[in-house]
Protein backbone atom coordinates (compact mmCIF):
# COMPACT_ATOMS: atom_id res chain seq x y z
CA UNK A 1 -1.65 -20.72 8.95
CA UNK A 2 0.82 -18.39 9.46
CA UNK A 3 1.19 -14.80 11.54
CA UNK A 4 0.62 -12.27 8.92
CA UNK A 5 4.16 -9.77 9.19
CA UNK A 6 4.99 -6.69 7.27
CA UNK A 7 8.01 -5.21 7.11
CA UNK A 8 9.88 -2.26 5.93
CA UNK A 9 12.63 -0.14 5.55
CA UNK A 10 13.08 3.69 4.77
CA UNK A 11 16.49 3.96 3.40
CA UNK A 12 20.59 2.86 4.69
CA UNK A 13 22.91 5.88 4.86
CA UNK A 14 24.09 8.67 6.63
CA UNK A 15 21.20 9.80 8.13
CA UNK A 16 21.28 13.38 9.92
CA UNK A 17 20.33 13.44 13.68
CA UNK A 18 17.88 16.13 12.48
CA UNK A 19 16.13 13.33 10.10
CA UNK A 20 16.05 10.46 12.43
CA UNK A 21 12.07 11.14 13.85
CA UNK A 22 11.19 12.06 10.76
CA UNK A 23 12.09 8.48 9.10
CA UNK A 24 10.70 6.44 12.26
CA UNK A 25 7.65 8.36 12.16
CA UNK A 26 6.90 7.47 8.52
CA UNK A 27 8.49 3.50 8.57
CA UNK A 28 6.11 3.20 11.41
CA UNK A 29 2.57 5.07 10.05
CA UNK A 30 3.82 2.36 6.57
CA UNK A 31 3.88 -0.35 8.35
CA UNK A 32 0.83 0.09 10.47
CA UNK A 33 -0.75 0.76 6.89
CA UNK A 34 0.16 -2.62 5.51
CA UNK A 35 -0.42 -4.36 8.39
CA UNK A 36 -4.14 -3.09 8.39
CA UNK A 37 -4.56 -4.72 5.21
CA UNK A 38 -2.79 -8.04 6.11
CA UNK A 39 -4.67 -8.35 9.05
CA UNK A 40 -8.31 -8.78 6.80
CA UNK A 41 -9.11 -11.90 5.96
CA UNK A 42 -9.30 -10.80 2.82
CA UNK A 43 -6.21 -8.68 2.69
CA UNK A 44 -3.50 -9.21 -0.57
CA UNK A 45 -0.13 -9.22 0.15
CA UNK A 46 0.70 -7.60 -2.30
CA UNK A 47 -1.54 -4.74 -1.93
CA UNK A 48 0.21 -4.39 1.79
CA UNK A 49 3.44 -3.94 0.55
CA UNK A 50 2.42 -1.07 -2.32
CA UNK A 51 -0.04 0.70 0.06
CA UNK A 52 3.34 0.54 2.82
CA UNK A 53 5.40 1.97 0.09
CA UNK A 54 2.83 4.45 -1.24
CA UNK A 55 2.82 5.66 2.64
CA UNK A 56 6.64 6.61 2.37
CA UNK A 57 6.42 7.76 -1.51
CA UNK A 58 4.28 10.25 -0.42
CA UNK A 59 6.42 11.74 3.10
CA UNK A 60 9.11 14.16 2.28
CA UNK A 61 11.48 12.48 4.41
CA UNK A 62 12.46 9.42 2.05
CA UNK A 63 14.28 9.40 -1.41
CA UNK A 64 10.93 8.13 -3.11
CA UNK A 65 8.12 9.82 -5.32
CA UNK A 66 7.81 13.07 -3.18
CA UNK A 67 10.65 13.72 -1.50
CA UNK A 68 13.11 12.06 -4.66
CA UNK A 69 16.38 13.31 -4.89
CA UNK A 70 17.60 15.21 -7.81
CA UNK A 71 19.68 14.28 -11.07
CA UNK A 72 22.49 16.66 -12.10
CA UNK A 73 20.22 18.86 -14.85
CA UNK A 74 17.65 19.10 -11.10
CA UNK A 75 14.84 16.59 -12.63
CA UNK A 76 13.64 13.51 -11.24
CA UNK A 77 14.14 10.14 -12.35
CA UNK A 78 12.16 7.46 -10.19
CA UNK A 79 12.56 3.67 -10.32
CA UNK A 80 10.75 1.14 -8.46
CA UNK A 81 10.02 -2.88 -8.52
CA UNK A 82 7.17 -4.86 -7.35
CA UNK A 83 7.41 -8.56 -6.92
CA UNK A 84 5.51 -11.65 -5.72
CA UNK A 85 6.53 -14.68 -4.42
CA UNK A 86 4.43 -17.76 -5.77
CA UNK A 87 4.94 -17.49 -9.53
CA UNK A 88 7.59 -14.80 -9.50
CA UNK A 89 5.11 -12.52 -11.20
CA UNK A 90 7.61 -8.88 -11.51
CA UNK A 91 6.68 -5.46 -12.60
CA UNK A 92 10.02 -2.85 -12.97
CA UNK A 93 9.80 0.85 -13.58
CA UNK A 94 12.85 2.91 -13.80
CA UNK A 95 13.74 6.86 -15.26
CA UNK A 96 10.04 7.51 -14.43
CA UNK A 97 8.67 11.22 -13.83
CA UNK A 98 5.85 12.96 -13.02
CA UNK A 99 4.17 10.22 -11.24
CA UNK A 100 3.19 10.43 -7.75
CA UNK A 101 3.71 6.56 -6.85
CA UNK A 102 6.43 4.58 -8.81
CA UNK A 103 5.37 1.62 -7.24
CA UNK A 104 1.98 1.35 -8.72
CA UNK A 105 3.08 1.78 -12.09
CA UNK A 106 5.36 -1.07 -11.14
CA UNK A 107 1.88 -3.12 -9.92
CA UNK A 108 0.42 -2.32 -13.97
CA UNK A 109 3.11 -3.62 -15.70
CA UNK A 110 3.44 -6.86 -13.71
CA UNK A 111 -0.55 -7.16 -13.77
CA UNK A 112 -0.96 -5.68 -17.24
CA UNK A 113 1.75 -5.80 -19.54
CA UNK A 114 3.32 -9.51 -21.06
CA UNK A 115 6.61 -7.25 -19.62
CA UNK A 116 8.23 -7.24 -16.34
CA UNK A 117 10.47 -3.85 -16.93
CA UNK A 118 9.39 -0.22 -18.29
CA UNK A 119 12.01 2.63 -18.58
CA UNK A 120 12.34 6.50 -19.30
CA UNK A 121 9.57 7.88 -22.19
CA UNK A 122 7.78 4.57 -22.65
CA UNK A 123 7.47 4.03 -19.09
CA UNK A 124 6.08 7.51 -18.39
CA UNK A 125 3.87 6.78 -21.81
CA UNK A 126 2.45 3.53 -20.36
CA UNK A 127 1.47 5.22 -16.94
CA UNK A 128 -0.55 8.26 -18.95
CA UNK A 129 -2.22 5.79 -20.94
CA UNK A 130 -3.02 4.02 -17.86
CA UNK A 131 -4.89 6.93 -16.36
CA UNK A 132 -2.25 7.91 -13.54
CA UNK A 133 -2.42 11.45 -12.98
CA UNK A 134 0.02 13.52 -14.12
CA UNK A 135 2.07 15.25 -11.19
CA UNK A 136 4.31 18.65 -12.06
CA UNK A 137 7.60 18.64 -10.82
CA UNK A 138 6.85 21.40 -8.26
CA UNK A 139 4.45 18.98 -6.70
CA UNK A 140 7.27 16.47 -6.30
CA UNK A 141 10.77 18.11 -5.65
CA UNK A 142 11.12 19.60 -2.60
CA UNK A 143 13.50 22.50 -0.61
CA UNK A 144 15.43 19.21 0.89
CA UNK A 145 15.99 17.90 -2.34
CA UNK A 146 17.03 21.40 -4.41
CA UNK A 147 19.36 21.93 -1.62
CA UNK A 148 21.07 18.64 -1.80
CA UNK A 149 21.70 19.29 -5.37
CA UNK A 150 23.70 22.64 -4.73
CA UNK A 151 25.58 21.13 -1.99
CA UNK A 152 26.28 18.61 -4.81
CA UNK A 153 27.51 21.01 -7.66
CA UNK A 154 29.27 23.23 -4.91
CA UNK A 155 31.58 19.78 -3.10
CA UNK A 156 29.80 20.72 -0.24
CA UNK A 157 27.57 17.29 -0.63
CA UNK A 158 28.59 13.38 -0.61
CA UNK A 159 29.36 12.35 -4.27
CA UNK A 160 27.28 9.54 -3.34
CA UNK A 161 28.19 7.49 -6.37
CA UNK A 162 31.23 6.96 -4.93
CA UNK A 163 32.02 3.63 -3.02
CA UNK A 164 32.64 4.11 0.07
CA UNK A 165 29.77 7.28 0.72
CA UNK A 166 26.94 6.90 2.20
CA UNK A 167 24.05 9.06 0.77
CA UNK A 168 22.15 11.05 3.71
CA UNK A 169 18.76 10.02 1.45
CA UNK A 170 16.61 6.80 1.50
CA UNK A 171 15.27 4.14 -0.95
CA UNK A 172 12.11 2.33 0.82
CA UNK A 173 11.43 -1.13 0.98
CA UNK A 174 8.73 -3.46 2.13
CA UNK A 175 8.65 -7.34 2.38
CA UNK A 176 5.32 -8.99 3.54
CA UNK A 177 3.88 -12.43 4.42
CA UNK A 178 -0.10 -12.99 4.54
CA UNK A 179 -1.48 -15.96 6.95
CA UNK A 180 -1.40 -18.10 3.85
CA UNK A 181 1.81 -18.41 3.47
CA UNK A 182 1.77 -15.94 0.55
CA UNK A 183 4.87 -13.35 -0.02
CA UNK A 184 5.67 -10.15 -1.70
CA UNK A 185 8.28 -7.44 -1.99
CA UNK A 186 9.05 -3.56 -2.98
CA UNK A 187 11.39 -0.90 -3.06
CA UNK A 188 10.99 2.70 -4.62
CA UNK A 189 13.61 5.01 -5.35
CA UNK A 190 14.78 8.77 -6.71
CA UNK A 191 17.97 7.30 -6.79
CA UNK A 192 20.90 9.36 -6.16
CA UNK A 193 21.73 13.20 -6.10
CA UNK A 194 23.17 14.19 -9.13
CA UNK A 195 23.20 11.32 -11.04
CA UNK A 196 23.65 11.08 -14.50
CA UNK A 197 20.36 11.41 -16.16
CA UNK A 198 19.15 7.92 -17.21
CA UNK A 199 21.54 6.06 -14.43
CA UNK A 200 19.67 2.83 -13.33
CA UNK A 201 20.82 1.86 -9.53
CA UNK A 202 19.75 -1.10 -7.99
CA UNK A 203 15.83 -0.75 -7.08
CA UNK A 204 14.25 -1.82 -10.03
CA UNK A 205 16.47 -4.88 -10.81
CA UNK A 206 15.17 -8.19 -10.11
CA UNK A 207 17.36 -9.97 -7.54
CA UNK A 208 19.17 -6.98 -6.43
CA UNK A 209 16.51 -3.82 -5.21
CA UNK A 210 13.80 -6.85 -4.47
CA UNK A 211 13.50 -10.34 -4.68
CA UNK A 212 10.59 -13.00 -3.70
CA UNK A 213 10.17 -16.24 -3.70
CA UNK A 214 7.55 -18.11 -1.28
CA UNK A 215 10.07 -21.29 -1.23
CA UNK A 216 12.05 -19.03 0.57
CA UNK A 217 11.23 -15.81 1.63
CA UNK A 218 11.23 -12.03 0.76
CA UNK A 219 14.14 -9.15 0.98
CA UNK A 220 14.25 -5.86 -0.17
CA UNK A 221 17.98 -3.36 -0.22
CA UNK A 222 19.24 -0.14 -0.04
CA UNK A 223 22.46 1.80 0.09
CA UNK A 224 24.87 2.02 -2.64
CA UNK A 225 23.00 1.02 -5.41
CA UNK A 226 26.03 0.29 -7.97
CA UNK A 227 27.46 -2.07 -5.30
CA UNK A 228 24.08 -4.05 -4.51
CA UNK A 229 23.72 -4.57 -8.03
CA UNK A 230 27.04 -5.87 -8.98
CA UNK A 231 26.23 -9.08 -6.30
CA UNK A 232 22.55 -9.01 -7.06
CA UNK A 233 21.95 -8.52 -3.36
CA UNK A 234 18.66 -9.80 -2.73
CA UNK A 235 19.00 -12.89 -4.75
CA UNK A 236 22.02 -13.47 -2.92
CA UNK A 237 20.26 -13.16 0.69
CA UNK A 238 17.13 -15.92 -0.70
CA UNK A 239 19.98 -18.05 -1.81
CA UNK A 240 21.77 -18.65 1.47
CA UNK A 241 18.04 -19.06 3.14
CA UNK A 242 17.85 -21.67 0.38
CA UNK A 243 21.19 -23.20 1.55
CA UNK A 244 19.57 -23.43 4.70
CA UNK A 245 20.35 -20.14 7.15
CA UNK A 246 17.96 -18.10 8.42
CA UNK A 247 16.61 -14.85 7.69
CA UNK A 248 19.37 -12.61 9.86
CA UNK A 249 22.07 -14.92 9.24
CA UNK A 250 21.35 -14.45 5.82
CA UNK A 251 21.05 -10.85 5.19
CA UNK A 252 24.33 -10.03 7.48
CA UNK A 253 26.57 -12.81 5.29
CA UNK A 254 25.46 -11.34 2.03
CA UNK A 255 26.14 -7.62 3.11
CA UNK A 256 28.95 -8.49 4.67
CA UNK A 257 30.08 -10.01 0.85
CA UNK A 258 29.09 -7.06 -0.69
CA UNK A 259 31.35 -4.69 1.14
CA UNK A 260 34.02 -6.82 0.99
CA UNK A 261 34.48 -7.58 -2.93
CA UNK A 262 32.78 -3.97 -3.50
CA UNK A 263 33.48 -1.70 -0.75
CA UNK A 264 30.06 -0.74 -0.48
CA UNK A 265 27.71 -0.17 2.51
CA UNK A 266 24.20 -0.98 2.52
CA UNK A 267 21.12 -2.61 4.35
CA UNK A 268 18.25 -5.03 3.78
CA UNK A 269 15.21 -6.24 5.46
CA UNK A 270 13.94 -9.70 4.71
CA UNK A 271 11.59 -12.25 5.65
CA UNK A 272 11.60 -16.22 5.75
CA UNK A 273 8.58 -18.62 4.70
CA UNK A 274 7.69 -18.82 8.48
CA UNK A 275 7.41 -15.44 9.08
CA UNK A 276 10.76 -15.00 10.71
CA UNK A 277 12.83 -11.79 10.65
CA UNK A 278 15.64 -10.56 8.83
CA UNK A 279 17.13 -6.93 9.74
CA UNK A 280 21.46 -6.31 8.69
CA UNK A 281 23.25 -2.89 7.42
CA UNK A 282 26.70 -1.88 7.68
CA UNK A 283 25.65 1.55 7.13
CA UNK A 284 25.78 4.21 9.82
CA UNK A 285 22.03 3.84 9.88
CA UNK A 286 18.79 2.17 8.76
CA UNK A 287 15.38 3.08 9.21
CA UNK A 288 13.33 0.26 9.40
CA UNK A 289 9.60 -1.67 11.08
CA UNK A 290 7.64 -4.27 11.32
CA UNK A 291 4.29 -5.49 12.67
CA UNK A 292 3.47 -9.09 14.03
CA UNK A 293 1.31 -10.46 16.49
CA UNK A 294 0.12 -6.70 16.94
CA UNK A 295 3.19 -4.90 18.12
CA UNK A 296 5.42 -2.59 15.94
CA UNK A 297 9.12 -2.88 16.22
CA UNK A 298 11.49 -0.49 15.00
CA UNK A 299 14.76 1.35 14.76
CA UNK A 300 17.61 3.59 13.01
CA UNK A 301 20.79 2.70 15.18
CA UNK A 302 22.73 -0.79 15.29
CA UNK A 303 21.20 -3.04 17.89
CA UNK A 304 17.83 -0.77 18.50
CA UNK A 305 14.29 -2.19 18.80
CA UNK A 306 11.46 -0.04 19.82
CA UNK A 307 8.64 -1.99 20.70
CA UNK A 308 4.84 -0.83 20.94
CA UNK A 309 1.74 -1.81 20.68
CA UNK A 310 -0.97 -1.31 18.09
C-alpha cells in the first residue's frame, strides 16, 4: 500500500506580487479537495484530480474555465486533458466554450466516447448533448481577463506567444496517486491572451499538457505552451523516470531541454510510482501543492516550501 499524494499546480509565469496569495490560496483549498477524496477508502483517483482542477476552474485567479484568458476577437477558447495511468485511458477537449469545467467534459469523452480528443463545435456539441449546463460568457470572462486583452491590442501586455515571455496567467495541473498504487493526471487551460482563435497550446495534447502511466508515474506542464509541445514535455519527464531518475531529477532535465533547443520557460509537477515528488520551473514563478501523510506543502518562489498541517 502506498501513501495516497495529490498534487498540483496553478500556472508557471510571471506572476504579479499582487496575484501571489491569490494562487496559493486556491492551489492549496485544490489540493485539500483532492486529498479528501484520496484519503476514502473508497476514493478514485481520478475523481481527485478533476474535483482539484474543478476547484481552480472555478477561482478567478487561474487561466482556467472562470477566470480564462481571452482570444484576440475577446471569446474564450478552453482546452483541457484528463488521463489515467493503468490502461492509458485519455479524454482531450480543446476550443471549448461556454462550459463551466473543461475538465469534465474531458472525463466524458475518455469514459464515453470510443475517442480520446474533442475540438471547437463538436466538442461544445458533445458537452450539450451530455447535459452540461450551458454557461454565458459573462458568467465566465472576467474584469482581469478583458483587461489583459486591451493591454494586449494596446503593446502594453506580454505577446505571450512569443518565446522567451512569460504570460502573467496560469494553466492548472494535478497529478495524483491513490494507496493502490493507482495514478492519474490533468491540466485545464484558456490558453493564451490573444491568441488566434482556434490555436491549440499544449494542455490537451497527450504527452505534452499531461501524461500517466502507473509503470512510471504522473506529470502535468505549464508555461509556454508552443515550446512544451514541440518536446512533448510530459512524455519526456516519464521517460527519463523510465530510464531510471527520479521524479525531481526528472522534471528539472527535461525543462532544462526544453529551454535550451526552444528557448522556452515553463514548469511541471510530477509524481513517481512510490509516491515520490517531482516540483522544476525555470519560470519566474510557479504556484504549486501537495498533500501527503496529512500536511500540505506549497509555494510560488524557487526553493519555497510552506508546510502545514491539515
Amino acid at each position: 500500500m502506498i501513501d495516497p499524494v495529490i498534487l498540483v499546480h496553478g500556472g508557471a509565469g510571471d506572476i504579479p506580487e499582487w496575484r501571489v496569495p491569490l494562487k496559493m490560496h486556491g492551489v492549496r483549498k485544490a489540493v485539500k479537495t483532492g486529498y479528501e477524496i484520496l484519503s476514502n477508502s473508497e476514493g478514485c483517483v481520478l475523481d481527485a484530480v478533476e474535483a482539484a482542477i474543478k476547484v481552480m476552474e472555478d477561482d478567478e485567479a487561474f487561466n482556467a474555465g472562470k477566470g480564462s484568458v481571452l482570444t484576440i476577437k475577446g471569446t474564450i477558447e478552453m482546452d483541457a486533458i484528463i488521463m489515467e495511468g493503468k490502461n492509458l485511458k485519455t479524454g482531450a477537449v480543446a476550443g471549448l466554450s461556454n462550459v463551466a469545467h473543461p475538465v469534465s467534459i474531458a472525463k466524458l469523452v475518455m469514459d464515453s466516447t470510443p475517442h480520446i480528443f474533442l475540438a471547437g463545435p463538436g466538442a461544445n456539441t458533445f458537452a450539450c448533448e451530455k447535459g452540461v449546463p450551458f454557461v454565458p460568457d459573462d458568467e465566465l470572462i472576467t474584469d482581469f481577463a478583458r483587461q489583459a486583452l486591451e493591454d494586449f491590442l494596446h503593446g502594453k501586455g506580454e505577446a505571450t506567444s512569443e518565446v522567451g515571455k512569460e504570460t502573467k496567467y496560469g494553466t492548472v495541473g494535478a497529478v495524483a496517486i491513490d494507496r493502490h498504487g493507482r495514478m492519474a493526471c490533468a491540466t485545464s487551460t484558456g490558453g493564451m491572451t490573444g491568441k488566434l482563435p482556434g490555436r491549440v497550446g499544449d494542455t490537451p495534447l497527450v504527452g505534452a499538457g499531461g501524461y500517466c502511466d502507473d509503470a512510471s508515474g504522473a506529470s502535468s506542464a505549464t508555461g509556454h505552451g508552443e515550446s512544451i509541445a514541440r518536446v512533448c514535455l510530459c512524455h519526456h519527464i516519464i521517460g527519463l523516470m523510465q530510464s531510471g531518475l527520479g521524479p525531481k531529477q526528472a522534471t528539472e532535465l527535461a525543462l532544462t531541454n526544453m529551454n535550451k533547443r526552444t528557448g522556452g520557460t515553463a514548469g511541471a509537477i510530477t509524481l513517481s510510482n512510490k509516491g515520490e515528488v517531482g516540483i522544476y520551473f525555470n519560470s519566474k514563478r510557479m504556484a504549486w501543492a501537495y498533500a501527503q501523510n496529512g500536511e500540505i506543502h506549497s509555494g510560488i518562489n524557487p526553493d519555497e516550501d510552506e508546510i502545514e498541517s491539515i
